[in-house]
N, C-alpha and C. Protein backbone atom coordinates (compact mmCIF):
# COMPACT_ATOMS: atom_id res chain seq x y z
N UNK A 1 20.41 116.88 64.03
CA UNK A 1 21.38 116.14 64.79
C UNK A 1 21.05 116.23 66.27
N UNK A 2 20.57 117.23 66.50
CA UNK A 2 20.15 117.94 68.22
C UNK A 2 19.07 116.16 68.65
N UNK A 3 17.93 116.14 67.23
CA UNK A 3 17.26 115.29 67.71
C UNK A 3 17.88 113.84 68.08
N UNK A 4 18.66 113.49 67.04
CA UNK A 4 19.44 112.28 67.09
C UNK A 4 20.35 111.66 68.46
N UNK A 5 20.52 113.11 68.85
CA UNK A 5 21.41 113.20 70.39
C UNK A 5 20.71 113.12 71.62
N UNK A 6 19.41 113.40 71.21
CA UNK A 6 18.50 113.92 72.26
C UNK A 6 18.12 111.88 72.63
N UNK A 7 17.48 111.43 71.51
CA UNK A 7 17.05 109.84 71.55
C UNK A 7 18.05 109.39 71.73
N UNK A 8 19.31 109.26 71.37
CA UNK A 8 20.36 108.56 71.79
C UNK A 8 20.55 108.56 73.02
N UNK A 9 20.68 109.72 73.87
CA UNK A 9 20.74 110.02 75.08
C UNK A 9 19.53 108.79 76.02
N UNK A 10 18.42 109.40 75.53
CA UNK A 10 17.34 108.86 76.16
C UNK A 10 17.76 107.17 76.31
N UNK A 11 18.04 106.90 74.94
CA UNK A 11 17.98 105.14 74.97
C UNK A 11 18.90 104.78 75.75
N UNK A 12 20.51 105.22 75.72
CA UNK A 12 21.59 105.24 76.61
C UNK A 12 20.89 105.14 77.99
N UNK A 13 20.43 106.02 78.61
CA UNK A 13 19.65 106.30 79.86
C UNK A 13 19.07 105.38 80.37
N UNK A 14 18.16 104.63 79.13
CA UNK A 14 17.25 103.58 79.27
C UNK A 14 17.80 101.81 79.77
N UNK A 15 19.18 102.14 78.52
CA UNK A 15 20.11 100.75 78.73
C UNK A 15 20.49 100.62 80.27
N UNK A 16 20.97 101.67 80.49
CA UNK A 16 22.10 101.95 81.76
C UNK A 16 21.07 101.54 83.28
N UNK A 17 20.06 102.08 83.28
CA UNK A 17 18.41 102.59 84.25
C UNK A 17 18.09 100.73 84.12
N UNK A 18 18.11 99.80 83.03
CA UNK A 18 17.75 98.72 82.81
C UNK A 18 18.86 97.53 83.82
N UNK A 19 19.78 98.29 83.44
CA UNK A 19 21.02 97.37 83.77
C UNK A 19 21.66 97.50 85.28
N UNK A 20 20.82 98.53 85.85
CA UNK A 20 21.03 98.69 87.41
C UNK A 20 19.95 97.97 88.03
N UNK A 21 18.86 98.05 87.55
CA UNK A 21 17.86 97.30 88.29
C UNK A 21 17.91 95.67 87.88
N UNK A 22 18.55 95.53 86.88
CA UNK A 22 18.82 93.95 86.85
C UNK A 22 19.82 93.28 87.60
N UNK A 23 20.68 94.55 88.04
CA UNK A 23 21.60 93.72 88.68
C UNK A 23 21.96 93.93 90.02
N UNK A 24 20.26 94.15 90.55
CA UNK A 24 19.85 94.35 92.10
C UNK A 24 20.10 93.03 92.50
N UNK A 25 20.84 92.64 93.66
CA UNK A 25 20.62 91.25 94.53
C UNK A 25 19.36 90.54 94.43
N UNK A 26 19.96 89.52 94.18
CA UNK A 26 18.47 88.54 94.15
C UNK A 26 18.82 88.02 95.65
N UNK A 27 17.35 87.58 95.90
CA UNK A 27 17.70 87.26 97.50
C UNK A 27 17.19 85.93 97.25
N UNK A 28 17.50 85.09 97.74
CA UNK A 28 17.16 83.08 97.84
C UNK A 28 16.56 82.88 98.50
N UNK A 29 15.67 82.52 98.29
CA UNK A 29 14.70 81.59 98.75
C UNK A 29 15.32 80.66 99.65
N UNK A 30 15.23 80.57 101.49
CA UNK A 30 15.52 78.94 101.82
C UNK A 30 14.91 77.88 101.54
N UNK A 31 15.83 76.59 101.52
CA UNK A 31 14.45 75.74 101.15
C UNK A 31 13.81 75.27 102.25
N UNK A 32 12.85 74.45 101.81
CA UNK A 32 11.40 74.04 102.59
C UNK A 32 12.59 73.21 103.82
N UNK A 33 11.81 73.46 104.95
CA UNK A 33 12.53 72.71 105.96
C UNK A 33 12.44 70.93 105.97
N UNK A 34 12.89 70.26 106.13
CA UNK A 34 12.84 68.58 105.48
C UNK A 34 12.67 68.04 107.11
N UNK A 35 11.69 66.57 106.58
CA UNK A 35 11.22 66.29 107.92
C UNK A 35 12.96 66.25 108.83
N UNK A 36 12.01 66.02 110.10
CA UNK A 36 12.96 66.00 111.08
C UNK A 36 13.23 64.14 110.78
N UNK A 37 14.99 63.49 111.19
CA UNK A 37 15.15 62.66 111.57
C UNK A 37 14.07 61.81 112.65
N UNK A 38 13.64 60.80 113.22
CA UNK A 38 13.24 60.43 114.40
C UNK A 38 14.32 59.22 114.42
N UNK A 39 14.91 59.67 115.91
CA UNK A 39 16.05 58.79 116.02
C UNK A 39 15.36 57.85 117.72
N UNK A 40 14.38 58.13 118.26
CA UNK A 40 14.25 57.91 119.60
C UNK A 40 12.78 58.15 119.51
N UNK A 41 12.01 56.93 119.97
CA UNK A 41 10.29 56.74 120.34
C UNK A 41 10.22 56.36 121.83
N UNK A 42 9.50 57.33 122.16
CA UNK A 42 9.41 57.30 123.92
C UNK A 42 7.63 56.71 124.05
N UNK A 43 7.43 55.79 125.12
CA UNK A 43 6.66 55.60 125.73
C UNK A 43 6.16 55.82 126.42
N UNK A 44 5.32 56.34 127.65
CA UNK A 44 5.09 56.30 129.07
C UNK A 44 3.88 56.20 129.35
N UNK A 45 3.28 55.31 129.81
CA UNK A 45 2.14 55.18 130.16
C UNK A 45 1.80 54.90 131.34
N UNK A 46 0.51 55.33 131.94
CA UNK A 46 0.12 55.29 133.75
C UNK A 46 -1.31 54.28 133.70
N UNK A 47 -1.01 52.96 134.39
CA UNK A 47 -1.81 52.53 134.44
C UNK A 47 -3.08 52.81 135.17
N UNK A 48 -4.30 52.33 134.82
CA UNK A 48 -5.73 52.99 136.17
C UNK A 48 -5.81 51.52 136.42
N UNK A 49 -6.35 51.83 137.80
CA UNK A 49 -6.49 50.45 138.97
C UNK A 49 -5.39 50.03 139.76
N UNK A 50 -5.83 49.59 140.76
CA UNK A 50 -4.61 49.05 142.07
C UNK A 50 -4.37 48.01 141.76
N UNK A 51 -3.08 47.79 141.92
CA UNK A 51 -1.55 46.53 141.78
C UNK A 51 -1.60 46.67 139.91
N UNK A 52 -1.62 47.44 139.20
CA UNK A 52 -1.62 47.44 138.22
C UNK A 52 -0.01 48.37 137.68
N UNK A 53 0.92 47.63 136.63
CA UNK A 53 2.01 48.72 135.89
C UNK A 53 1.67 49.31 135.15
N UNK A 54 2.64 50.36 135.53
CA UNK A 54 2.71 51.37 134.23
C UNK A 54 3.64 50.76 132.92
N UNK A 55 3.62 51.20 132.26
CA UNK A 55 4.47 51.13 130.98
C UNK A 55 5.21 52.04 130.63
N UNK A 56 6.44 51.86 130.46
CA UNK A 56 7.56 52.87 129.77
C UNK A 56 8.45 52.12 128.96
N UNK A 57 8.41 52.24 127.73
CA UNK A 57 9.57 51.87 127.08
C UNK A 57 10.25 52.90 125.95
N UNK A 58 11.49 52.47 125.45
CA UNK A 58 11.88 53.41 124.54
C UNK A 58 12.90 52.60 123.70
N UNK A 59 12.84 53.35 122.26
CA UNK A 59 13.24 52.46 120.99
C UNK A 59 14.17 53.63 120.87
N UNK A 60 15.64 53.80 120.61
CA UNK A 60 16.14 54.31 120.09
C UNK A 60 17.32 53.63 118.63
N UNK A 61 17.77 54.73 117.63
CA UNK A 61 18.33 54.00 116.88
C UNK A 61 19.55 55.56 115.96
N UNK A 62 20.37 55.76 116.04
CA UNK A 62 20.88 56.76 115.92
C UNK A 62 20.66 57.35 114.34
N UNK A 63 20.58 56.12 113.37
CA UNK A 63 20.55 55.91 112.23
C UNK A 63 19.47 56.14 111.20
N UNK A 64 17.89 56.14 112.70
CA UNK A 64 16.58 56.60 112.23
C UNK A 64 16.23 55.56 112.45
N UNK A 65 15.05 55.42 113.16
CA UNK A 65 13.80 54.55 113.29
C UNK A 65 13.22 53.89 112.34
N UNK A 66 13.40 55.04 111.10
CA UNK A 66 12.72 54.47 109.72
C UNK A 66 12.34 52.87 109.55
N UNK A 67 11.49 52.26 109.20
CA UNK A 67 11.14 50.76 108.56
C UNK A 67 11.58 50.07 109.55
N UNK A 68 12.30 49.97 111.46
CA UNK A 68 12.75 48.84 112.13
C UNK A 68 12.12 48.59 113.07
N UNK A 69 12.14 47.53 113.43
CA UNK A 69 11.55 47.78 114.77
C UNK A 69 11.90 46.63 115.81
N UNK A 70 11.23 47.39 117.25
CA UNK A 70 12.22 47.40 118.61
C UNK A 70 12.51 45.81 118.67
N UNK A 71 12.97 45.22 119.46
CA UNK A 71 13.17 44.48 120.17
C UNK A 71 12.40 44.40 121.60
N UNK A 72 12.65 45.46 121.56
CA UNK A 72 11.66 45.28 123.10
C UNK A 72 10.50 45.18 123.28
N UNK A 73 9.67 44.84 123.87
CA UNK A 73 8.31 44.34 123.40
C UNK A 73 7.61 45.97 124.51
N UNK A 74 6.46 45.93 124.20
CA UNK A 74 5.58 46.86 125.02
C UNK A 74 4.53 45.57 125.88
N UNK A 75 4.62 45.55 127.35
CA UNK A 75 3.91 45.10 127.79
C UNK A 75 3.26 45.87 128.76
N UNK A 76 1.26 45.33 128.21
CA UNK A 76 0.69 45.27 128.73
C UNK A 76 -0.37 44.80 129.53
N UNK A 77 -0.88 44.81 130.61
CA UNK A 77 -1.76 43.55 131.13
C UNK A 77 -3.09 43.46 130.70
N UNK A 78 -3.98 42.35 130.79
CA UNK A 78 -5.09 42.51 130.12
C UNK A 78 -6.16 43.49 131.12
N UNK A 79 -7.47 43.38 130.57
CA UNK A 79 -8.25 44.09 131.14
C UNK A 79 -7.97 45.56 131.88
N UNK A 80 -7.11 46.27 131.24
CA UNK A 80 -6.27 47.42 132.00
C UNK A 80 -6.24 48.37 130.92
N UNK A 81 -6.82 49.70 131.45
CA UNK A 81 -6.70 50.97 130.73
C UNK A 81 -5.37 51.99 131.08
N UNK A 82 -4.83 52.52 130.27
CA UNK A 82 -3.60 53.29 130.40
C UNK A 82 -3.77 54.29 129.61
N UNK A 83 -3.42 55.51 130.32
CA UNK A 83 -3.25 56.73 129.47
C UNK A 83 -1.63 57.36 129.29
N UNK A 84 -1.54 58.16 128.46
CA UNK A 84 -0.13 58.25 128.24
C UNK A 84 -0.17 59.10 126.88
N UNK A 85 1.97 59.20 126.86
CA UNK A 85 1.76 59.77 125.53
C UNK A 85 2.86 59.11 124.70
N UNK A 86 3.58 59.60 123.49
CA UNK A 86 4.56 58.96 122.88
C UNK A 86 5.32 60.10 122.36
N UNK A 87 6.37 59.91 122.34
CA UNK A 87 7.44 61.12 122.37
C UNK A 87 8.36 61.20 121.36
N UNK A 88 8.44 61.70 120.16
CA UNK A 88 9.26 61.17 118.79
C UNK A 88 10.39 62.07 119.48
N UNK A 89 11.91 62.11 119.33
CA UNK A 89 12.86 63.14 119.28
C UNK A 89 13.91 62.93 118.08
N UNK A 90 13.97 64.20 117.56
CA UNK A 90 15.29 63.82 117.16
C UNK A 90 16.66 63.85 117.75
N UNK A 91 17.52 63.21 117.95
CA UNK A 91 18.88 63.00 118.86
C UNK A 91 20.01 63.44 117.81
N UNK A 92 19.57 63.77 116.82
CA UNK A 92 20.99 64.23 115.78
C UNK A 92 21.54 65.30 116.09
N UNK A 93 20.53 66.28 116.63
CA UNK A 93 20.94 67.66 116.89
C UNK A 93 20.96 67.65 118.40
N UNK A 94 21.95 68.84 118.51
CA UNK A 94 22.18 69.22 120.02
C UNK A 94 21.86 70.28 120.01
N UNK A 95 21.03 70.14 121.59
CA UNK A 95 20.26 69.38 121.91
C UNK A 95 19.27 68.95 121.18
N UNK A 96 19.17 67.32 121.38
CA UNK A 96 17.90 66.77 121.45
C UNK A 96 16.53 67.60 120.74
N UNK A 97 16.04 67.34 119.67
CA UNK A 97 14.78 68.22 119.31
C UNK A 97 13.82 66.87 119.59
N UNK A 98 12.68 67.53 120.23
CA UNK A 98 11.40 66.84 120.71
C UNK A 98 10.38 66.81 119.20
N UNK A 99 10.43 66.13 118.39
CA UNK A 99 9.45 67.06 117.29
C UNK A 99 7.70 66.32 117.13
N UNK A 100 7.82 65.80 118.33
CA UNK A 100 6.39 65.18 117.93
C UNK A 100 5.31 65.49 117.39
N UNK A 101 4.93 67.18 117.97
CA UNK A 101 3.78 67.85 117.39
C UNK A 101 3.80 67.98 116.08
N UNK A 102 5.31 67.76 115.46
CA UNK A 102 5.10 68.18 114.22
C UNK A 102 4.98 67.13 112.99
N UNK A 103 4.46 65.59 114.00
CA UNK A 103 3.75 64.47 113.13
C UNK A 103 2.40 64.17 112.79
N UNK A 104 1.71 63.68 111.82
CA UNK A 104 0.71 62.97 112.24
C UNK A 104 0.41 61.73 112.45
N UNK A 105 0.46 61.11 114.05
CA UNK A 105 0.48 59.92 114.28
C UNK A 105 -0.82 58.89 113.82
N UNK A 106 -0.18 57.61 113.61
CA UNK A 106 -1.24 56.81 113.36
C UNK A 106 -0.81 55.17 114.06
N UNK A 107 -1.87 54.81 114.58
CA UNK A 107 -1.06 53.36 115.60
C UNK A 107 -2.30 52.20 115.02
N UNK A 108 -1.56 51.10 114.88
CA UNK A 108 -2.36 49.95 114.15
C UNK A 108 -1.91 48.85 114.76
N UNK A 109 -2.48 47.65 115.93
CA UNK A 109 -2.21 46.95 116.32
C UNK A 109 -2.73 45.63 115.67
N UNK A 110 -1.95 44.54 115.37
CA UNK A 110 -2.59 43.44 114.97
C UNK A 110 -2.28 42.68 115.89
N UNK A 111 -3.39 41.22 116.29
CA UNK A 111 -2.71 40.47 117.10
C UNK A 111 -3.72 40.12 118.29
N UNK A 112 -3.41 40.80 119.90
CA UNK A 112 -4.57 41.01 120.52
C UNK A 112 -5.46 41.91 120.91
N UNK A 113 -6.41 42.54 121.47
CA UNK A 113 -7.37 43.21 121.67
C UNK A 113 -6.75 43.96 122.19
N UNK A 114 -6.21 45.33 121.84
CA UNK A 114 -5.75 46.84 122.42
C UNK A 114 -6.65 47.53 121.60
N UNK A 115 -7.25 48.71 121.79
CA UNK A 115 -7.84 49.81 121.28
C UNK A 115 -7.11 51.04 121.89
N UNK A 116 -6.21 51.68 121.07
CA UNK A 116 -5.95 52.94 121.32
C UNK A 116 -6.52 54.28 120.36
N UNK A 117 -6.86 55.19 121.25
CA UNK A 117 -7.40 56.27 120.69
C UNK A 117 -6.20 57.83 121.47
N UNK A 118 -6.78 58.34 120.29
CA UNK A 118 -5.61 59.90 121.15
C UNK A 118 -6.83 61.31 120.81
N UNK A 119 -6.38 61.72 121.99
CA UNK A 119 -6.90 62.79 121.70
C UNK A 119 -5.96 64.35 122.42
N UNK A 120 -5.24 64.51 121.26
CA UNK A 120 -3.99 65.97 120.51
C UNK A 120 -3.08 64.86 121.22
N UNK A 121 -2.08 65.25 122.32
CA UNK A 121 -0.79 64.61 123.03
C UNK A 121 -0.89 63.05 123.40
N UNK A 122 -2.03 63.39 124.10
CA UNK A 122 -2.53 62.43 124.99
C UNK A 122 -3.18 60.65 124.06
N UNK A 123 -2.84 59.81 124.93
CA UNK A 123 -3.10 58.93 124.44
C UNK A 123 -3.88 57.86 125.36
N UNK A 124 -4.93 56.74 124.98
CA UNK A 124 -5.20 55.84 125.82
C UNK A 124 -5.41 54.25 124.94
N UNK A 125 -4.99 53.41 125.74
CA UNK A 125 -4.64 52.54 125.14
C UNK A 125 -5.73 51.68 126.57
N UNK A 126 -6.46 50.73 125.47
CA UNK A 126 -7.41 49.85 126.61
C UNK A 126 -7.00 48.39 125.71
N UNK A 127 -6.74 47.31 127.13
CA UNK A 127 -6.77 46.22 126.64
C UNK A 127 -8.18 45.70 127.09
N UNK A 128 -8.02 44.21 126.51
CA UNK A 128 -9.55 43.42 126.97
C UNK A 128 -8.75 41.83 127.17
N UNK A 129 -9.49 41.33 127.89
CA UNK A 129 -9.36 40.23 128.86
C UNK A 129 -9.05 39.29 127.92
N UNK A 130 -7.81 38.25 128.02
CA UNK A 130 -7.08 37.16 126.84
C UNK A 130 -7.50 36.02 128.27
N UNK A 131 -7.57 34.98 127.75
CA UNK A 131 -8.06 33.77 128.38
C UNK A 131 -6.47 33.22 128.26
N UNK A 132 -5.28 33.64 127.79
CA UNK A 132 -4.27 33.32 127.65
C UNK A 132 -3.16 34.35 127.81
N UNK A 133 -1.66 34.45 127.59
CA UNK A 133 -1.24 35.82 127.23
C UNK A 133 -0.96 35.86 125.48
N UNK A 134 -1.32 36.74 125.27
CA UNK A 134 -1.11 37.32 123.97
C UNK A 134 -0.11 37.52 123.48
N UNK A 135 0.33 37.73 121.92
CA UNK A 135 1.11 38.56 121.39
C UNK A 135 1.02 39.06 120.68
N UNK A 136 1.27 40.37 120.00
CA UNK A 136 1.18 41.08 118.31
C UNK A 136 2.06 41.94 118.22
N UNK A 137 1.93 42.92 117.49
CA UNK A 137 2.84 44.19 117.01
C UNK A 137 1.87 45.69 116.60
N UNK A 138 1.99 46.44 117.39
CA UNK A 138 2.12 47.53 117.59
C UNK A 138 3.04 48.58 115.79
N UNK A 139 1.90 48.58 115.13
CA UNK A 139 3.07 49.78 114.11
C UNK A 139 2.60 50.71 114.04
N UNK A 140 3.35 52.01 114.34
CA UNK A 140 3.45 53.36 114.31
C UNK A 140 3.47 53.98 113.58
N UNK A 141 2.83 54.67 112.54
CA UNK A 141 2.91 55.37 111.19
C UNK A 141 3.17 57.08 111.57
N UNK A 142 4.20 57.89 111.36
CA UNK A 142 4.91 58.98 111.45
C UNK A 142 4.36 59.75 109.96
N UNK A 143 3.96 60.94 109.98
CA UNK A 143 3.81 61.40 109.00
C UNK A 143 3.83 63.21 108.70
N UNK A 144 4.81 63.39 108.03
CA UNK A 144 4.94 65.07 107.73
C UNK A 144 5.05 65.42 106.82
N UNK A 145 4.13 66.03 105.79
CA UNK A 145 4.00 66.37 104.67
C UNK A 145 3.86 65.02 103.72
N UNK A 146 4.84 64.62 103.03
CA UNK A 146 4.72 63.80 102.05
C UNK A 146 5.93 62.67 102.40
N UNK A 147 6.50 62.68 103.74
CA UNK A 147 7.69 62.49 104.73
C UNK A 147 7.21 61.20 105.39
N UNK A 148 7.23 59.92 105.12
CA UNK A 148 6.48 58.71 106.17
C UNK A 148 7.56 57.59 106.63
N UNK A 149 7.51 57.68 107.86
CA UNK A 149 8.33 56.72 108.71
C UNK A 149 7.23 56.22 109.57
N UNK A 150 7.75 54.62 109.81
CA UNK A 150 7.45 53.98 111.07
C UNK A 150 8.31 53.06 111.66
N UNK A 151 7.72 52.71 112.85
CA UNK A 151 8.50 51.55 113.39
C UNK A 151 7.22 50.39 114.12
N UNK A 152 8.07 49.40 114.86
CA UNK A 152 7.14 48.49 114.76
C UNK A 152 7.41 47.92 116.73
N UNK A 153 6.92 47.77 116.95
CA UNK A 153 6.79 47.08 118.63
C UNK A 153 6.27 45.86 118.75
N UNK A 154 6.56 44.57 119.42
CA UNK A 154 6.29 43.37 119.68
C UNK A 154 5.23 43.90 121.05
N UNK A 155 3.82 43.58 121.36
CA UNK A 155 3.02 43.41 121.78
C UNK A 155 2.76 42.31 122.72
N UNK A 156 3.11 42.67 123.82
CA UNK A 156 2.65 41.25 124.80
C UNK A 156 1.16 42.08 125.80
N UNK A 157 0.05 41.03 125.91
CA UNK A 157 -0.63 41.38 126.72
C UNK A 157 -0.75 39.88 127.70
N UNK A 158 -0.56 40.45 129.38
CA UNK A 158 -0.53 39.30 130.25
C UNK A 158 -1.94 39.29 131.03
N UNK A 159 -2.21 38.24 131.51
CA UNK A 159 -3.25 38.39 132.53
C UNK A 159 -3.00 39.01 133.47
């Protein structure tokens, strides 16, 4: 019987030893952080050469940028190089979160002769000489993780 008491004991021990460590706190996992909103696309660009503009415009939309695009056109003149950058924020939160770095931008102009290239922040955008003024659209492809927004800009280039 000594033995019977002895294993009983043990298994008791075993149940009890089982049932404390199962019912240690589980701790949760947060989840994956989800892209940021982009509620606001900033422009600014500095033109090179004398009597020449700069460019600044900005698209905002409280609702998300997603699939719309501006009204306002981006103008630029022909034969004119501009450097600059573009500024995604989100405006949902207060303050204001800047989250650009945390896109990967992509810019596709159809229409007239702009070539923009970036290199990290920085951006340059070169037009070439229209025997007329131009028009096209400017679309912006936003991308974070598996997360894709754009918007779209009306394109004027003047002599």
């Amino acid at each position: 019987m000594n033995k019977i008491s002895k294993i009983a004991g043990a298994l008791l021990f075993m149940v009890l030893l089982q049932g404390f460590f199962s019912c240690k706190e589980k701790k949760t996992v947060p989840p994956a952080e989800e892209a940021g909103k982009i509620t606001a696309v900033l422009f600014d660009f500095l033109a090179e050469g004398k009597g020449k503009q700069d460019v600044s415009v900005q698209f905002r939309d409280a609702d998300g940028i997603n699939n719309k695009q501006s009204a306002t056109p981006i103008r630029f003149q022909a034969n004119t190089t501009y450097t600059g950058k573009i500024t995604l924020l989100d405006e949902s939160k207060t303050p204001a979160a800047e989250v650009t770095s945390s896109y990967n931008i992509t810019y596709k102009v159809t229409g007239p002769k702009v070539t923009i290239t970036k290199n990290n922040q920085q951006l340059t955008v070169e037009t070439e000489a229209a025997t007329t003024n131009a028009d096209g659209v400017l679309r912006i492809e936003m991308k974070q993780g598996t997360d894709v927004q754009n918007v779209s800009f009306p394109v004027l280039i003047s002599q």
